[in-house]
N, C-alpha and C. Protein backbone atom coordinates (compact mmCIF):
# COMPACT_ATOMS: atom_id res chain seq x y z
N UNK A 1 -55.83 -15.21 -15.11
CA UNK A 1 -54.77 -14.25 -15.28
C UNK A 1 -53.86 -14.24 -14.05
N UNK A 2 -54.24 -14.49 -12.74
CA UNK A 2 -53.91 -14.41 -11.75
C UNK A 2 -52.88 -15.64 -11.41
N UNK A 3 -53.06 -16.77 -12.14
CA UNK A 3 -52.54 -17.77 -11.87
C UNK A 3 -51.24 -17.95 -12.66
N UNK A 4 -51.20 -17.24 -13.77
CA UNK A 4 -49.90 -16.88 -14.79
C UNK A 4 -48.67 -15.58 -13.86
N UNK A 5 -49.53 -14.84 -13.17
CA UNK A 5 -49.02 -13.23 -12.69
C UNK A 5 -47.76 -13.71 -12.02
N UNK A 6 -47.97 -14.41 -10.22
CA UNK A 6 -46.95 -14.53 -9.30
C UNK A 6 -45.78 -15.75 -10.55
N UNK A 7 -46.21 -16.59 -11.34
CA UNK A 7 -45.43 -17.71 -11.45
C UNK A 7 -44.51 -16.12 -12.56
N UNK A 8 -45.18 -15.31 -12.88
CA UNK A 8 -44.25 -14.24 -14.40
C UNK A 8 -43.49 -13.67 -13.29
N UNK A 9 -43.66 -13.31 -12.38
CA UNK A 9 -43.24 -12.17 -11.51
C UNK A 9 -41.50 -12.89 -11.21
N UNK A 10 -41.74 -14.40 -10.66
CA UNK A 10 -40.59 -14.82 -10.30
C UNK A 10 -39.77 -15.25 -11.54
N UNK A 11 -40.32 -16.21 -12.64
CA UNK A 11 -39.57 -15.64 -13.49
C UNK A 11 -38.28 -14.71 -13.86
N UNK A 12 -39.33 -13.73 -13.78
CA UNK A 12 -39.11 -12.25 -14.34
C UNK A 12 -37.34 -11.56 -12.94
N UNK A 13 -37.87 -12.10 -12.38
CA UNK A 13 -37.21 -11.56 -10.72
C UNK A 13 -35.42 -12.91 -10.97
N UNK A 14 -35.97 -13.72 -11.52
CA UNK A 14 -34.79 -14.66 -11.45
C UNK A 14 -33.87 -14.15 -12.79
N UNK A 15 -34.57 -14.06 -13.75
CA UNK A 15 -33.35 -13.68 -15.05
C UNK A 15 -32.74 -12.37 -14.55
N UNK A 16 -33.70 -11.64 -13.91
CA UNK A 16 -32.70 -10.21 -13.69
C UNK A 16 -31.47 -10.30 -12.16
N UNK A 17 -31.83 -11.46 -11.77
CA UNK A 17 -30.38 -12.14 -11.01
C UNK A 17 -29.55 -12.89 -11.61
N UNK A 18 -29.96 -13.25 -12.58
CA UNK A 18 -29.06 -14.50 -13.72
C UNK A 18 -28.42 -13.10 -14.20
N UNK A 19 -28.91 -11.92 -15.01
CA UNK A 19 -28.10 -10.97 -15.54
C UNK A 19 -27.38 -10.29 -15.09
N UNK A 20 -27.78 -10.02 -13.10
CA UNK A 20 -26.44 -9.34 -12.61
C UNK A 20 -25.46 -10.15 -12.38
N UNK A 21 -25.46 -11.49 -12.35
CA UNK A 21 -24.74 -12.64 -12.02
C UNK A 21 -23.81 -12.53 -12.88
N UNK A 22 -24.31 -12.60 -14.61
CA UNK A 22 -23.67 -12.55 -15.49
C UNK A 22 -22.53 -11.49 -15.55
N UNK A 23 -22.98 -10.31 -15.08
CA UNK A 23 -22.33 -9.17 -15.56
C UNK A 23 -21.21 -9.41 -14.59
N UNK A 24 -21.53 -9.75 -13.29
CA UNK A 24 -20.32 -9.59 -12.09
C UNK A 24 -19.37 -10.71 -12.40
N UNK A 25 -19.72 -11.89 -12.56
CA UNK A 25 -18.60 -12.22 -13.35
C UNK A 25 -17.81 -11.99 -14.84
N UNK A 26 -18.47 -11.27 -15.96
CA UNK A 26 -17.47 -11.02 -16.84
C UNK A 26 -16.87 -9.52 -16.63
N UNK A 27 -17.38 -8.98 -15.42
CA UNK A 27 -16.39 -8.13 -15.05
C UNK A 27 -15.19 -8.57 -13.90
N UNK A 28 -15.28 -9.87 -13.50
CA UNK A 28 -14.62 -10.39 -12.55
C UNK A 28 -12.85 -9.63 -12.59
N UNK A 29 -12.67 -9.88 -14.07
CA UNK A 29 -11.13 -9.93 -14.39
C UNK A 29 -10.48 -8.07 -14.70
N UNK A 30 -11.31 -7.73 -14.58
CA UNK A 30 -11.31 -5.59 -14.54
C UNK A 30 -10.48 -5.54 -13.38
N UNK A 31 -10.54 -6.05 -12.00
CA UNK A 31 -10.54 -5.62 -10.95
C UNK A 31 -9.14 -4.93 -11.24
N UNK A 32 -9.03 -3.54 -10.68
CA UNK A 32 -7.91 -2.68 -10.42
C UNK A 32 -6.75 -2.68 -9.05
N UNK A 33 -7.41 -3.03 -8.49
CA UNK A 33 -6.72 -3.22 -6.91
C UNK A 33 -5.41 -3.21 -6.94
N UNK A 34 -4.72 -3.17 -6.23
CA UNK A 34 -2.91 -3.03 -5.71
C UNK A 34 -3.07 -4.52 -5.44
N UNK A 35 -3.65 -5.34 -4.57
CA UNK A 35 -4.25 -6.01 -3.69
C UNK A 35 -4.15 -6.98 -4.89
N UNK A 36 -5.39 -7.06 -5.50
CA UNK A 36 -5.84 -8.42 -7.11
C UNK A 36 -4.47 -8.21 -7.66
N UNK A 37 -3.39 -7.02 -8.20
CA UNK A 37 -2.72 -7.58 -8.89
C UNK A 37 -1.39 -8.01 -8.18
N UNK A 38 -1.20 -7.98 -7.03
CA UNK A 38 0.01 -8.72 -6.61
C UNK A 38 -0.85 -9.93 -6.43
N UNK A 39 -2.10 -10.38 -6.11
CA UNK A 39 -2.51 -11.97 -5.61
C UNK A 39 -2.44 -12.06 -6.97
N UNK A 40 -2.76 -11.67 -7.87
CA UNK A 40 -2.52 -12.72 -9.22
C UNK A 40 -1.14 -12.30 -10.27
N UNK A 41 -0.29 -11.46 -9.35
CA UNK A 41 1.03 -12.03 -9.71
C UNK A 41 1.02 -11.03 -11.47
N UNK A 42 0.16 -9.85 -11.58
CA UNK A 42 0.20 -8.47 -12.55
C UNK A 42 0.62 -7.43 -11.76
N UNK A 43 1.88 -7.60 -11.71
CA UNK A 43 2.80 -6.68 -10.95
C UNK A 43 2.54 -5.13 -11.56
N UNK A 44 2.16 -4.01 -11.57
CA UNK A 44 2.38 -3.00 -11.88
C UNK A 44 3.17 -1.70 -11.41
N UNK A 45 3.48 -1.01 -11.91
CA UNK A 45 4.54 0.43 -11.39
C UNK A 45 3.36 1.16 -10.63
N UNK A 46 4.32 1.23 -9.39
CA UNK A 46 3.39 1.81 -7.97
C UNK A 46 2.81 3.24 -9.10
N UNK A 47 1.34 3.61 -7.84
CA UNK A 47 0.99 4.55 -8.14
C UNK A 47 1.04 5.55 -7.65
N UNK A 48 1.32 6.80 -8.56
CA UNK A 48 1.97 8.16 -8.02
C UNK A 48 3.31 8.14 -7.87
N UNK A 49 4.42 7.54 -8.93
CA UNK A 49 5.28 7.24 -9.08
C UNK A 49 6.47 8.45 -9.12
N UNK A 50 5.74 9.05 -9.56
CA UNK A 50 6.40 10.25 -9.97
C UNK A 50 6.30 11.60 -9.34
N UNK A 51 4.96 11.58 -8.36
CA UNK A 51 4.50 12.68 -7.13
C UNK A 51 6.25 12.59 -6.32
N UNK A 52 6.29 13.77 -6.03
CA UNK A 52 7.08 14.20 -5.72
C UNK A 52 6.56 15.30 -3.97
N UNK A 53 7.56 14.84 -3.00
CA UNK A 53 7.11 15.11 -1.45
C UNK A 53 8.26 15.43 -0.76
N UNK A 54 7.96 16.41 0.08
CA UNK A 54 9.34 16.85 0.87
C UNK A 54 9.99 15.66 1.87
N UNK A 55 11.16 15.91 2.24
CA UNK A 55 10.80 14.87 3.37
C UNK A 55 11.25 15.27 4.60
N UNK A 56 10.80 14.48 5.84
CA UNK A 56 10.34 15.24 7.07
C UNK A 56 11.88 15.44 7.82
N UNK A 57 12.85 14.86 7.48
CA UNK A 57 13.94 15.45 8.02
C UNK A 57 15.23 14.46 7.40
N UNK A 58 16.16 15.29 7.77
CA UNK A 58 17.29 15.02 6.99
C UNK A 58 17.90 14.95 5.53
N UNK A 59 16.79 15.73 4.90
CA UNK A 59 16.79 15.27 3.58
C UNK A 59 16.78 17.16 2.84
N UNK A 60 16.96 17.41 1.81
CA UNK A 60 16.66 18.79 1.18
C UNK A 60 15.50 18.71 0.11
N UNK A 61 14.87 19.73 -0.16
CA UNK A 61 14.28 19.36 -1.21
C UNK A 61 12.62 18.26 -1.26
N UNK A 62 12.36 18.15 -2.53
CA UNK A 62 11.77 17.11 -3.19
C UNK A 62 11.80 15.49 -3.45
N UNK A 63 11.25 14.32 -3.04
CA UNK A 63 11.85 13.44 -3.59
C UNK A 63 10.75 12.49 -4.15
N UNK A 64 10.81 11.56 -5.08
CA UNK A 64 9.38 11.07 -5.67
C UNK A 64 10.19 9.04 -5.16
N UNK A 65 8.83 8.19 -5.34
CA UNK A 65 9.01 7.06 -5.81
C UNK A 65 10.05 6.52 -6.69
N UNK A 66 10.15 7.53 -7.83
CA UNK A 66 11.03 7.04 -8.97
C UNK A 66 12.56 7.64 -8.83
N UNK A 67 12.50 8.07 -7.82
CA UNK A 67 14.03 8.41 -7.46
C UNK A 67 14.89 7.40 -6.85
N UNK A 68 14.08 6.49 -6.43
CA UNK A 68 14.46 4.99 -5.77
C UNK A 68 14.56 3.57 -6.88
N UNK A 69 14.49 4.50 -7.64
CA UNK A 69 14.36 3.09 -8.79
C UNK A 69 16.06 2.01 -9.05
N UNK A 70 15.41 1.12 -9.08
CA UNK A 70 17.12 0.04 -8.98
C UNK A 70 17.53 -0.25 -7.31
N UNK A 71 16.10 -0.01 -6.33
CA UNK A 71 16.31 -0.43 -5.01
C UNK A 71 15.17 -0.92 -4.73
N UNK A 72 15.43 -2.05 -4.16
CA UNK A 72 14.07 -2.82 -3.31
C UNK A 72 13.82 -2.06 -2.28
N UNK A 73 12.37 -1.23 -2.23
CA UNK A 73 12.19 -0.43 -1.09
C UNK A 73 10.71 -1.09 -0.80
N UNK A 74 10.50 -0.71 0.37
CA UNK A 74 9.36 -1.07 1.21
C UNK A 74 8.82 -0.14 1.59
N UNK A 75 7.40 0.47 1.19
CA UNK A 75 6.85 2.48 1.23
C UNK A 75 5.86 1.47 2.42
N UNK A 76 6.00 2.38 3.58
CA UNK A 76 5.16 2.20 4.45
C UNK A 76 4.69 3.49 5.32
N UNK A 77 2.95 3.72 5.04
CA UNK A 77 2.55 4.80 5.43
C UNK A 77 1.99 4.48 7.10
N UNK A 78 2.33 5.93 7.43
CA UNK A 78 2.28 5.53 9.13
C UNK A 78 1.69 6.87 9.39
N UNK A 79 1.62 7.12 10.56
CA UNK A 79 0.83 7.97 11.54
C UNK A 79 1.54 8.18 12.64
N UNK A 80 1.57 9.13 13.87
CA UNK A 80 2.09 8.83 14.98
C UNK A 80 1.28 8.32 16.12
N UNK A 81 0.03 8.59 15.75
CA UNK A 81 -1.23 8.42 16.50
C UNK A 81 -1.93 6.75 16.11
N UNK A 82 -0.93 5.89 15.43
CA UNK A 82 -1.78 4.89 15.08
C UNK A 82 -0.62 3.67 16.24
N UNK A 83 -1.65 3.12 17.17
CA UNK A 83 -1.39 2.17 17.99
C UNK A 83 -0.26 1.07 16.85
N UNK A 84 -0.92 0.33 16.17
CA UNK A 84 0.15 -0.64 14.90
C UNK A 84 0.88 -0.22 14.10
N UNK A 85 1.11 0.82 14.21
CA UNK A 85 2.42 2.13 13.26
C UNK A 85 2.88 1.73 14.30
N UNK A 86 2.92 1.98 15.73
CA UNK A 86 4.20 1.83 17.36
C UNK A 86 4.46 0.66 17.13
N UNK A 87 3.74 -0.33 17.04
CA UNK A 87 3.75 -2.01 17.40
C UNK A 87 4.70 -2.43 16.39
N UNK A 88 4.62 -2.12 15.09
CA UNK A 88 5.36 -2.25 14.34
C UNK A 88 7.05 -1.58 13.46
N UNK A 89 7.18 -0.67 14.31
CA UNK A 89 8.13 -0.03 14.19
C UNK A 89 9.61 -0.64 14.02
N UNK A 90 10.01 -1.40 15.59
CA UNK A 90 10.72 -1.90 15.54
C UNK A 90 10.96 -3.30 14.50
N UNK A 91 9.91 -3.75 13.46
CA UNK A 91 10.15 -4.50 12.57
C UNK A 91 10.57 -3.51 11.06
N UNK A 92 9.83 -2.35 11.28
CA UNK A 92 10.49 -1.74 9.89
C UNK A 92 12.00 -1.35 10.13
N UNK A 93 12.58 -0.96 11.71
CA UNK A 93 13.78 -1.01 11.95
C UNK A 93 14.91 -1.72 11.40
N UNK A 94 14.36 -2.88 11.97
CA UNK A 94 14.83 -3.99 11.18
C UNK A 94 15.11 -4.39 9.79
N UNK A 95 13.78 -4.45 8.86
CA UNK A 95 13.91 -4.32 7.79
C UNK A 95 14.32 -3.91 6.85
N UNK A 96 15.08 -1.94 7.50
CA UNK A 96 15.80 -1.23 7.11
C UNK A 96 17.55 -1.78 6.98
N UNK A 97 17.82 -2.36 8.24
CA UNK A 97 18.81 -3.29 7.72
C UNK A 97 19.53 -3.85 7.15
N UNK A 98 17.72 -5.00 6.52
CA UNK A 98 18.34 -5.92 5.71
C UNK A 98 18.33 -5.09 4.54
N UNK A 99 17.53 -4.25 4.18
CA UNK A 99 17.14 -3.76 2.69
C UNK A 99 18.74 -2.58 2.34
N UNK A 100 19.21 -2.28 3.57
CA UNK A 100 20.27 -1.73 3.23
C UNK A 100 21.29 -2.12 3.41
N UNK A 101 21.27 -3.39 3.27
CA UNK A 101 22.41 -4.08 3.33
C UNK A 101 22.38 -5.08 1.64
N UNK A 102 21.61 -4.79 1.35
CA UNK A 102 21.47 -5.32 0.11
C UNK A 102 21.07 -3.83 -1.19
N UNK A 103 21.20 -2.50 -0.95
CA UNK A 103 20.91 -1.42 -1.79
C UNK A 103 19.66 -0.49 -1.82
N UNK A 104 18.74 -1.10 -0.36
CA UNK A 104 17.60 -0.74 -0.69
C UNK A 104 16.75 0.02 0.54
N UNK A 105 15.74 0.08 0.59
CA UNK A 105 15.77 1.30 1.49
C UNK A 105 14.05 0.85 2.14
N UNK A 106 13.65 0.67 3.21
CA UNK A 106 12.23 1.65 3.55
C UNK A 106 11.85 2.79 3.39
N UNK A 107 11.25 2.94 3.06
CA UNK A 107 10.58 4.73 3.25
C UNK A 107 9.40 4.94 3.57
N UNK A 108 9.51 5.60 4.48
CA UNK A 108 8.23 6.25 5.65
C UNK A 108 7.46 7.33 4.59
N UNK A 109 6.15 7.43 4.34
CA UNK A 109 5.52 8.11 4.30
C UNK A 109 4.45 9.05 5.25
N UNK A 110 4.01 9.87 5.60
CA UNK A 110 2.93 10.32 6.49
C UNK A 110 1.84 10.18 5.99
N UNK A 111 0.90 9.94 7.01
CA UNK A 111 -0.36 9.34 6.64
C UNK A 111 -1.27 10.60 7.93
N UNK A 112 -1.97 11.50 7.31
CA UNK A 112 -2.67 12.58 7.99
C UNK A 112 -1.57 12.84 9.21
N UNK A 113 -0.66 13.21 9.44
CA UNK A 113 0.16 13.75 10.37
C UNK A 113 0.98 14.88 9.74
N UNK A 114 1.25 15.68 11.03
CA UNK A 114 1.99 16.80 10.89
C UNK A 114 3.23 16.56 11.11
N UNK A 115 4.40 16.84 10.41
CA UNK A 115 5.85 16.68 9.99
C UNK A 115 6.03 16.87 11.71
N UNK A 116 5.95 18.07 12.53
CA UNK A 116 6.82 17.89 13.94
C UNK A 116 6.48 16.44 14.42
N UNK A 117 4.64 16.12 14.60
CA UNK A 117 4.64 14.73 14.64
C UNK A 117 5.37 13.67 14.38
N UNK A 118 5.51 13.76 12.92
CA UNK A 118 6.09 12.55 12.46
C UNK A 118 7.70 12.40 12.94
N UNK A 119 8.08 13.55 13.15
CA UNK A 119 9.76 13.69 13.26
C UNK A 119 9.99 13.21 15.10
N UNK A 120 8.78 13.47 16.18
CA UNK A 120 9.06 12.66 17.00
C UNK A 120 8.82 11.72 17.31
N UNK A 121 7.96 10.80 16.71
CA UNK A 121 7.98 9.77 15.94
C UNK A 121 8.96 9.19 15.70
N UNK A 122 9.65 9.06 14.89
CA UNK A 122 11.04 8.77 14.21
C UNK A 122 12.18 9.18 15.35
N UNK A 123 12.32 9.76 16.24
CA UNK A 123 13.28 9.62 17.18
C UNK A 123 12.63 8.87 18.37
N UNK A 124 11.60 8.70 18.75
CA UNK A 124 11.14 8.25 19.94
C UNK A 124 11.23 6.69 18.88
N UNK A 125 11.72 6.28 18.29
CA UNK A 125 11.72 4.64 17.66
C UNK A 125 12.77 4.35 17.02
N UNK A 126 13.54 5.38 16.88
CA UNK A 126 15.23 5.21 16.39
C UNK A 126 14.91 4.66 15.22
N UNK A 127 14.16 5.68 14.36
CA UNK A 127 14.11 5.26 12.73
C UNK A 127 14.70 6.00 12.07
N UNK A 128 15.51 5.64 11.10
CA UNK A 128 16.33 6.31 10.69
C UNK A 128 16.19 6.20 8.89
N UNK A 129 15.79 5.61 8.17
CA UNK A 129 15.44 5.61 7.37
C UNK A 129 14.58 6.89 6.52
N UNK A 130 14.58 7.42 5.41
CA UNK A 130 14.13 8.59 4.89
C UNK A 130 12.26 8.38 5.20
N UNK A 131 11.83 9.45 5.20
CA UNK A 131 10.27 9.76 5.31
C UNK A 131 9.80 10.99 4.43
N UNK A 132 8.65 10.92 4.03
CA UNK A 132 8.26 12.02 2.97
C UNK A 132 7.10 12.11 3.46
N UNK A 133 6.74 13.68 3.68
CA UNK A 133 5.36 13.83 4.17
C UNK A 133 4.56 14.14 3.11
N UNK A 134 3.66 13.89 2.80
CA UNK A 134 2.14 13.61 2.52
C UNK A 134 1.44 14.44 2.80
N UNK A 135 1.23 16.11 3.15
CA UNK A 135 0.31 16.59 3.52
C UNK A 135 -0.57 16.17 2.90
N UNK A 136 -0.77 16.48 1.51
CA UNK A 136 -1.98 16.90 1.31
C UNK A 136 -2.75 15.40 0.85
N UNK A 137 -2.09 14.47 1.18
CA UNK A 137 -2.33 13.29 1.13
C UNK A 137 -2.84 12.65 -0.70
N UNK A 138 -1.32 13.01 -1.68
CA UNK A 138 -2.05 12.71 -2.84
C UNK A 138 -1.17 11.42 -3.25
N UNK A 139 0.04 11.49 -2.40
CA UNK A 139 -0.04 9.63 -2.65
C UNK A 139 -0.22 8.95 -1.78
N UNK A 140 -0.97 9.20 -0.64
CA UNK A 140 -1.73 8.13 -0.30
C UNK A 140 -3.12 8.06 -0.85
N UNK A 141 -3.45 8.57 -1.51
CA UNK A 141 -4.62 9.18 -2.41
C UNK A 141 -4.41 7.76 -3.92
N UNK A 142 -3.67 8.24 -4.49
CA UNK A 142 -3.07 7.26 -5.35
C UNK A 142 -3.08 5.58 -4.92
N UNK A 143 -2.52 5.26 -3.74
CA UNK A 143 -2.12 3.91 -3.90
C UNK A 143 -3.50 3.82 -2.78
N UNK A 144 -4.73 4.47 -2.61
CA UNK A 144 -6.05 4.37 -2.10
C UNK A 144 -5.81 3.79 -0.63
N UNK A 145 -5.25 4.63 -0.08
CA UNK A 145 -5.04 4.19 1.48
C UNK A 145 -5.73 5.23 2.12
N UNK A 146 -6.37 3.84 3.14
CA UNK A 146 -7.90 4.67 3.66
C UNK A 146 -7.51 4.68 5.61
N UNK A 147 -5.96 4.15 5.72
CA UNK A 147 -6.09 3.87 7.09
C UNK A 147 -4.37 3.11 7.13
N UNK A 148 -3.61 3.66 8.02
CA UNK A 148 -2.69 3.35 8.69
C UNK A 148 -2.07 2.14 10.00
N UNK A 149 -1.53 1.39 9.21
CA UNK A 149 -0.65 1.19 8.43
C UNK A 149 -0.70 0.69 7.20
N UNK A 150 -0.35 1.05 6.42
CA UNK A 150 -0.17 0.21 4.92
C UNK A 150 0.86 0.28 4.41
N UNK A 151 1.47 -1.12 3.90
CA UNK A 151 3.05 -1.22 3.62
C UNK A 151 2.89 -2.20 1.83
N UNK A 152 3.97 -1.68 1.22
CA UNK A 152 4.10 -1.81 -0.01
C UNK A 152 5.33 -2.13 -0.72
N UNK A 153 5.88 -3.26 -0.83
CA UNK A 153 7.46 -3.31 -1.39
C UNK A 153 7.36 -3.03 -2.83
N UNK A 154 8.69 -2.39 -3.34
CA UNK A 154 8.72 -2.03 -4.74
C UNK A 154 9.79 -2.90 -4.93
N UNK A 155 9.56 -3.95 -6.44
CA UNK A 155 10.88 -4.30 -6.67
C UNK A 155 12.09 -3.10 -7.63
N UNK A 156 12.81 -3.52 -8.14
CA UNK A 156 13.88 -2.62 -8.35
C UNK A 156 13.71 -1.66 -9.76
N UNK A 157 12.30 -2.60 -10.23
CA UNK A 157 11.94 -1.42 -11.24
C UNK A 157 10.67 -0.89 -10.74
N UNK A 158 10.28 -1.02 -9.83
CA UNK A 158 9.01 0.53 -9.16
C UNK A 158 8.02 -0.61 -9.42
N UNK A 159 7.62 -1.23 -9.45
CA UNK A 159 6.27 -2.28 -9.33
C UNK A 159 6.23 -3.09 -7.97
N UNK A 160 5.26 -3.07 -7.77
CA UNK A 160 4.59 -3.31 -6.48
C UNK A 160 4.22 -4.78 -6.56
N UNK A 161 4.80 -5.28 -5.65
CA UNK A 161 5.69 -6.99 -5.99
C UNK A 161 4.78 -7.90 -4.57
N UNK A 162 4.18 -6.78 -2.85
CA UNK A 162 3.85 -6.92 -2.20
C UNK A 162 3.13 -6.09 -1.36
N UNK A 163 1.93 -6.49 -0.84
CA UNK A 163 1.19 -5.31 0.30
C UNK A 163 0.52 -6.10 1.13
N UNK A 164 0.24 -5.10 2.04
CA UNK A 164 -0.45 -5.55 3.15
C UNK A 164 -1.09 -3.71 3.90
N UNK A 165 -2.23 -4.56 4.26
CA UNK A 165 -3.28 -3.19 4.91
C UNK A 165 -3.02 -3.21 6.46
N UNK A 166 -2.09 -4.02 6.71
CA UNK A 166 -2.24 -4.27 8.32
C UNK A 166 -0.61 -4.23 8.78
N UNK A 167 -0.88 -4.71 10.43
CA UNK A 167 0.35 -4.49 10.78
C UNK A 167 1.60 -4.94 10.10
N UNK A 168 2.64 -4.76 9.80
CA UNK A 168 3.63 -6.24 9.49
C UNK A 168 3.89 -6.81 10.50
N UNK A 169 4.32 -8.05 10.28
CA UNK A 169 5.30 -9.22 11.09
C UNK A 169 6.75 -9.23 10.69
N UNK A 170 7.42 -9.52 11.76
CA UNK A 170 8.81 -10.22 10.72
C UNK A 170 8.30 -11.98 10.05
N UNK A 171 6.92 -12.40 10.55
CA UNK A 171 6.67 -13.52 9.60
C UNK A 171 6.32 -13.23 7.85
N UNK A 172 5.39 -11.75 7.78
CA UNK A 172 5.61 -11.33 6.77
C UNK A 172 6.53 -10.66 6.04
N UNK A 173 7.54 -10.14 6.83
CA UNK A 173 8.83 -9.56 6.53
C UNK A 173 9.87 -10.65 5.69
N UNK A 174 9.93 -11.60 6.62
CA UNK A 174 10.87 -13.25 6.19
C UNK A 174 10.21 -13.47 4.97
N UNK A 175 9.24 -13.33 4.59
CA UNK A 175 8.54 -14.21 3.21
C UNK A 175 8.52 -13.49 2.53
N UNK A 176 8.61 -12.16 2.51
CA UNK A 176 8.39 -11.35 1.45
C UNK A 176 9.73 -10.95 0.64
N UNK A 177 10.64 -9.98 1.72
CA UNK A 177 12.32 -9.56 1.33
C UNK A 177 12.85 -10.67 1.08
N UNK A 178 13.63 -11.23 1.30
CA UNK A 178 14.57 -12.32 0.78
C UNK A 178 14.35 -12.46 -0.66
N UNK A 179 13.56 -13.14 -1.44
CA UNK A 179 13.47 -13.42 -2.56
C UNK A 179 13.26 -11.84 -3.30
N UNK A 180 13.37 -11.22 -3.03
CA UNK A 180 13.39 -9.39 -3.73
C UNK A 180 15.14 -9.02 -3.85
N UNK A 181 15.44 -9.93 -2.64
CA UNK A 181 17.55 -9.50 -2.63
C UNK A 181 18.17 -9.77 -3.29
């Protein structure tokens, strides 16, 4: 009996790795991510499209995602306290630029910061571009941002065409905008 037991055991131990095997790949193609569907090119309409956020200065009122629709914008959530939010600043500067020189806009979101924060922020970097704070953090909640910086271009109908969890470059800046203009 003993000599049947260890050879059943492994067996037994291998099909139930053949079956999670199985399962993880025919769930391969589920994946939800922001991330899976721009790498495989299933562009979808950003999320929290329609959340609606004050914004931290210059602005009156309410303003959502879908108020930008028919502009290539670039939503990039920042912090004032995040070392690669500074480092990168002067490239969203920039970017503001080009995107408004072609109809389209950056927009700053807050990412766990307090509006006086964020507003010296935005003058200590000569950003001038609109910002919407986020208290209570429900679209960064939405597009599952766990950490600052995270940047997101929308093409001109609100789908999310590009991202990145990390700093930008103008190497990723050059490859991305242009073909959105």
């Amino acid at each position: 009996m003993r000599r049947f037991g260890v050879p059943a055991a492994v067996v037994a131990v291998a099909i139930g790795l053949l079956a999670v095997l199985a399962f993880g790949i025919s769930q391969g193609g589920t994946n939800n991510s922001i991330a899976y569907s721009v790498q495989s090119k299933h562009y979808r309409l950003a999320p929290g499209y329609d959340t609606k956020l004050p914004f931290v200065q210059g602005g009156t009122g309410n303003q959502s995602l879908a108020a930008f629709r028919g502009k290539v914008v670039l939503v990039n959530f920042f912090a004032h306290w995040c070392d690669p939010c500074k480092a990168e600043a002067p490239e969203l500067k920039r970017a503001q630029k080009l995107l408004a020189a072609h109809g389209g806009t950056v927009l700053g979101v807050t990412f766990q910061d307090a509006p006086s924060d964020a507003e010296r922020y935005l003058h200590q970097y000569h950003l001038s571009y609109p910002v919407l704070q986020d208290s209570g953090g429900n679209l960064a909640s939405a597009f599952s941002v766990t950490g600052a910086p995270d940047t997101y271009v929308l093409d001109r109908q609100g789908k999310i065409v590009a991202a990145t969890q990390y700093q930008i470059t103008s190497g990723w800046l050059n490859k991305t905008l242009p073909r959105l203009l």
